[in-house]
Protein backbone atom coordinates (compact mmCIF):
# COMPACT_ATOMS: atom_id res chain seq x y z
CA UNK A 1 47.16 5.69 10.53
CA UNK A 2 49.57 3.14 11.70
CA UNK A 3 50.97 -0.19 9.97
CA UNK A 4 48.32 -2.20 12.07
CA UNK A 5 45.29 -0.09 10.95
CA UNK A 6 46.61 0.08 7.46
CA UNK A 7 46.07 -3.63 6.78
CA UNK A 8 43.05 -3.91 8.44
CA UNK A 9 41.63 -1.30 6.45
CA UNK A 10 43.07 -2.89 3.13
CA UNK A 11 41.53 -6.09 4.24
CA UNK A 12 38.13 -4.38 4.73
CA UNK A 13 38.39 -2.54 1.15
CA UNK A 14 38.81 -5.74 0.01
CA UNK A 15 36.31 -7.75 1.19
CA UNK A 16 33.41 -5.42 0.70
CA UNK A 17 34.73 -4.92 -2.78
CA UNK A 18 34.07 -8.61 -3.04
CA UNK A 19 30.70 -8.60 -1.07
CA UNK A 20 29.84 -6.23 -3.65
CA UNK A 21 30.48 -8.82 -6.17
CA UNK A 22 28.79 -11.38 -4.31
CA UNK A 23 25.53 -9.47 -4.14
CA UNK A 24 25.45 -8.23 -7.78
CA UNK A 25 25.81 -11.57 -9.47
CA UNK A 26 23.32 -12.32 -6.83
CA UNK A 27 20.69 -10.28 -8.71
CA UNK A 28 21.66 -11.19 -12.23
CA UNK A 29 18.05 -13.05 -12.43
CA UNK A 30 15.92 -10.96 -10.39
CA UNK A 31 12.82 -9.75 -11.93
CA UNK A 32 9.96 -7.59 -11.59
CA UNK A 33 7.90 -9.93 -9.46
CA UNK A 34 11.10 -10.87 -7.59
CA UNK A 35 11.79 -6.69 -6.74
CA UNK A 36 8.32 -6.91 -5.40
CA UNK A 37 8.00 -9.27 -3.17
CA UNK A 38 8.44 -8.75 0.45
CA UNK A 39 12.43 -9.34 2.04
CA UNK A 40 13.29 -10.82 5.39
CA UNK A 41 12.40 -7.19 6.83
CA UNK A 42 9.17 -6.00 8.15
CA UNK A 43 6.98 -3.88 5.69
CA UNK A 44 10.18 -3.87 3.36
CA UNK A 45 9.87 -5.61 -0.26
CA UNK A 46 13.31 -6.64 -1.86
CA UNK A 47 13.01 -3.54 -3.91
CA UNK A 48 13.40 -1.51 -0.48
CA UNK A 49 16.91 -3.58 0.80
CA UNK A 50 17.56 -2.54 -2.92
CA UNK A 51 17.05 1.25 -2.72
CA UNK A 52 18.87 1.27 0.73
CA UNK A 53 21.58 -0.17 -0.60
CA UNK A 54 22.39 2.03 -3.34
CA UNK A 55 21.57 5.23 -0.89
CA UNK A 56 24.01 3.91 1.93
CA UNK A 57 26.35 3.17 -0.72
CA UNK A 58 25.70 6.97 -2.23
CA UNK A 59 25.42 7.90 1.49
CA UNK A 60 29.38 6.64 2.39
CA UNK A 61 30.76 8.41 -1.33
CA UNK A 62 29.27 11.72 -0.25
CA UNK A 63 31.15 11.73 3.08
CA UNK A 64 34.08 10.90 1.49
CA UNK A 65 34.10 13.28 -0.92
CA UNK A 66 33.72 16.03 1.62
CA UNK A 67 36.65 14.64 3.78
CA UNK A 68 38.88 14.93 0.88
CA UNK A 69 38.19 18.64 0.31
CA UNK A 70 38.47 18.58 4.81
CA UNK A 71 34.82 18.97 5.52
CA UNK A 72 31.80 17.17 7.34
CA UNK A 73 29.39 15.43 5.56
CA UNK A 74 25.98 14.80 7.04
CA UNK A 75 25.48 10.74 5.70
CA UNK A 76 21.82 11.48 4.61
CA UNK A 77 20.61 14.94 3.23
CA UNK A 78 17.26 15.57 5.80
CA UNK A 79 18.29 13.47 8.31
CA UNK A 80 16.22 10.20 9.01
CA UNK A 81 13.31 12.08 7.21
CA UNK A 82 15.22 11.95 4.29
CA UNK A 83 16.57 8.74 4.25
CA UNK A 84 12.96 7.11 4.52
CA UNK A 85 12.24 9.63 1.80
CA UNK A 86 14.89 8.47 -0.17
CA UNK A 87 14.15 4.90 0.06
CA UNK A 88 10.78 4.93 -0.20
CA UNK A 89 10.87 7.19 -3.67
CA UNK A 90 13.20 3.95 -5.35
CA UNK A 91 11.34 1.22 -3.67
CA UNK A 92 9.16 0.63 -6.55
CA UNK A 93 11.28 0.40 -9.49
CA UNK A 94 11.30 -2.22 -12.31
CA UNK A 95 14.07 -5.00 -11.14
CA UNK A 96 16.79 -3.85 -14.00
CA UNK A 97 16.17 -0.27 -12.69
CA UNK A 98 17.25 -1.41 -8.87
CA UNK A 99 20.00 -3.59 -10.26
CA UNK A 100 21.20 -0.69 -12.36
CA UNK A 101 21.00 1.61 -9.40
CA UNK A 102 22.62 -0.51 -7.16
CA UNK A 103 25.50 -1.78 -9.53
CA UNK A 104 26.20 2.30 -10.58
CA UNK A 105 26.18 3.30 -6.34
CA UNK A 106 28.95 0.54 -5.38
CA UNK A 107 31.33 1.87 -8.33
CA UNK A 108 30.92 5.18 -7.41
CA UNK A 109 31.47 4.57 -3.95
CA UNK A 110 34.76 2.26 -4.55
CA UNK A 111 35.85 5.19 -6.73
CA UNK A 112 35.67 7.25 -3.43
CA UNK A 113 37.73 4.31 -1.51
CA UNK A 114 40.52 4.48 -4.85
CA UNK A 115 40.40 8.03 -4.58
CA UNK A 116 41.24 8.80 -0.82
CA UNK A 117 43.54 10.61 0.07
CA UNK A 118 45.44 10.61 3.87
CA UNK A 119 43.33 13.63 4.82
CA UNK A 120 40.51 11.88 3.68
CA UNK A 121 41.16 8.69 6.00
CA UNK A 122 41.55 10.96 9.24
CA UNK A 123 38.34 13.09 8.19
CA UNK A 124 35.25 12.11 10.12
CA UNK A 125 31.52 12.05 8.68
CA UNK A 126 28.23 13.03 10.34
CA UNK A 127 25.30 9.87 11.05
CA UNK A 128 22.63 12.20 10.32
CA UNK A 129 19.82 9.40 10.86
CA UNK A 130 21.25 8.54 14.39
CA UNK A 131 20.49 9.93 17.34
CA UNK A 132 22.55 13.13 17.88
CA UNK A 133 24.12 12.79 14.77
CA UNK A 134 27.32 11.22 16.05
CA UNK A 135 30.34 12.06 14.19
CA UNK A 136 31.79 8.68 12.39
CA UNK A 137 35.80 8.50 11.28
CA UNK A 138 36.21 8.13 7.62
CA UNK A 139 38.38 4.77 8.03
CA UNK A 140 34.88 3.53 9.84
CA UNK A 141 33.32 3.77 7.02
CA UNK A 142 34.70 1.06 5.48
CA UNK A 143 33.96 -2.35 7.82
CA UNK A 144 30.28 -0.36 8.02
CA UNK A 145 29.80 -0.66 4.74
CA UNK A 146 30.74 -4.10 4.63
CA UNK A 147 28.03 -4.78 7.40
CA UNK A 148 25.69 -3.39 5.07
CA UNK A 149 26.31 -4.92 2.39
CA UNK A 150 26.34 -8.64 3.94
CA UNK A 151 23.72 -8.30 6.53
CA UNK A 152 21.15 -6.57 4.00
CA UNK A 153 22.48 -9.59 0.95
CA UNK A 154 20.46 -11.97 3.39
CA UNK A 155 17.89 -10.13 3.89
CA UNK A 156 17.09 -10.05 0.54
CA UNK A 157 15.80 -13.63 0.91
CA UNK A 158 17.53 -15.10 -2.51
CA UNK A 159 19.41 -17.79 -1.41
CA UNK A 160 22.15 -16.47 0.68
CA UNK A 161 21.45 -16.63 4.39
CA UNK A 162 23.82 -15.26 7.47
CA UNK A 163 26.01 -18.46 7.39
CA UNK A 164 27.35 -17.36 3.83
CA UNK A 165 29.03 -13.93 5.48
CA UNK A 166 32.81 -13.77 5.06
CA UNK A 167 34.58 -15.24 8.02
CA UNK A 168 36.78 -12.02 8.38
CA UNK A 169 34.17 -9.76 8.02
CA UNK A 170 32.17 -11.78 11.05
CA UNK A 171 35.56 -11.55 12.82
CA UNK A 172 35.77 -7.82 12.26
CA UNK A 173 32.17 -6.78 12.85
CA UNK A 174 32.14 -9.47 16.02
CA UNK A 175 34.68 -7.62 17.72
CA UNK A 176 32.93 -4.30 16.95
CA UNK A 177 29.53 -5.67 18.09
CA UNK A 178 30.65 -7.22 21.06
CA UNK A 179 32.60 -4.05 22.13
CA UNK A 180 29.30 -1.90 21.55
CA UNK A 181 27.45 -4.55 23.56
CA UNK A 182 29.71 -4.13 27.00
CA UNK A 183 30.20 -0.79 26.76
CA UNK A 184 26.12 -0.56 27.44
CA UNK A 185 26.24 -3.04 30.01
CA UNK A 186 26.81 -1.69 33.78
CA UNK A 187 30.16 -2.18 35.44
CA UNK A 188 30.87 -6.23 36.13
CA UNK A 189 27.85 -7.52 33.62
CA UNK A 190 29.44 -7.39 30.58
CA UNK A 191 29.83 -10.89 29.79
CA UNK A 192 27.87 -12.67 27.05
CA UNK A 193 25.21 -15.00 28.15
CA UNK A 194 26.72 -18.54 27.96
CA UNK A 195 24.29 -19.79 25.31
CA UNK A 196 25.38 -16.68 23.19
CA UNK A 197 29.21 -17.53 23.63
CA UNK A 198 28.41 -20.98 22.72
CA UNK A 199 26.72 -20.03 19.10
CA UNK A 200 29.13 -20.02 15.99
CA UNK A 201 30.31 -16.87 15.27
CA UNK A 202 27.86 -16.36 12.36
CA UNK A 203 24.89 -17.25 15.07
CA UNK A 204 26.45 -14.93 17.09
CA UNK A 205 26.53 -12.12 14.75
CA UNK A 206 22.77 -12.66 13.10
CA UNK A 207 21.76 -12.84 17.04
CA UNK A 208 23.09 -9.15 17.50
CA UNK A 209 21.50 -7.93 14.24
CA UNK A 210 18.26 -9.54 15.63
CA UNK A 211 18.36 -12.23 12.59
CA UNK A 212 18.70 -15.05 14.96
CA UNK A 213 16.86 -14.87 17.96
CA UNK A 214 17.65 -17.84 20.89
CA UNK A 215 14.81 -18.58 23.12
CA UNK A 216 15.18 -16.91 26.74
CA UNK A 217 17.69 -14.18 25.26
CA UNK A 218 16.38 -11.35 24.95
CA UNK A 219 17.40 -9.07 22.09
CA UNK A 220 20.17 -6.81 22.38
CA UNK A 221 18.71 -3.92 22.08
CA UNK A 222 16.73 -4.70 25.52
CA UNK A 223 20.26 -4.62 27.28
């Protein structure tokens, strides 16, 4: 990994570390009624954002772990299957049990980030719940997480919204998002629609996670 990558990676250890933070005092008050009721997702009550959380977060420390010992690890055990599974089993929990569970996954996986070791960082992972189960590079992992972390902290619907995400992690996942978003365009219409380029970066980033939408755009996915 060069000096260039090296700091950016630092930068993203760093600020997830501190999304984490952001999202856990975040939940100090939540309660049982709270858990239940429904997010900023379709069909998905707070208590589901919850129990994704804390599998992603179990999700990254597994592949980790198996890059360190210089194997693949698929991300989710049964594949998409699974992870629905997996989510669906901890939806329901009391509020201190989803707080718990969440608090406990974010340790273990920032034990995995303290723990890395150089073969680690060039290992790669395996998206089981995407399509073809893409491999993912280890040093990915990272600025994914991050993503989330922040995008799923306003979905929860408890006071933080979109415009509270980090300014360097909207600079970071912009650039990724924006480079995704050409690279599916066809050759000489990869521009941005004007009214997109014109939204603040945050706007910009909730559009392409579909938490904004601007009238006559259609959503990215559609491109």
């Amino acid at each position: 990994m060069d000096e260039v990558a090296a700091r950016a990676l630092d930068a993203q250890v760093a600020g997830c570390a501190a999304a984490h933070q952001r999202l856990l005092a975040s939940l100090a008050e939540l309660s049982d009624a709270d858990a239940r009721a429904d997010s900023k997702l379709p069909g998905w009550s707070r208590g589901h954002v919850l129990s994704h959380l804390a599998r992603n977060a179990d999700s990254h420390a597994r592949m980790f772990e198996a890059a360190t010992r210089g194997q693949e690890s698929p991300q989710y055990p049964g594949g998409m299957a699974g992870r629905v599974a997996e989510i669906e089993a901890g939806a329901s929990r009391t509020a201190a049990e989803l707080v718990a569970d969440t608090r406990v996954s974010i340790y273990t996986l920032e034990a995995a980030w303290a723990g890395a070791s150089s073969t680690t960082w060039q290992g790669y992972g395996i998206k089981s719940h995407s399509d073809g189960a893409p491999r993912v590079r280890i040093s990915d992992l990272v600025l994914m997480r991050w993503c989330e972390v922040e995008v799923h902290h306003a979905d929860l619907n408890i006071g933080f919204t979109h415009h509270d995400w980090t300014p360097l992690f909207v600079r970071y996942d912009l650039d990724r998002q924006v480079m995704s978003w050409k690279a599916r365009k066809p050759m000489g219409l990869t521009t941005l629609p004007e009214v997109i380029q014109k939204l603040s970066p945050n706007d910009r980033l909730a559009w392409f996670y579909n938490r904004t939408p601007v009238a006559g755009v259609p959503a990215p996915q559609a491109y």
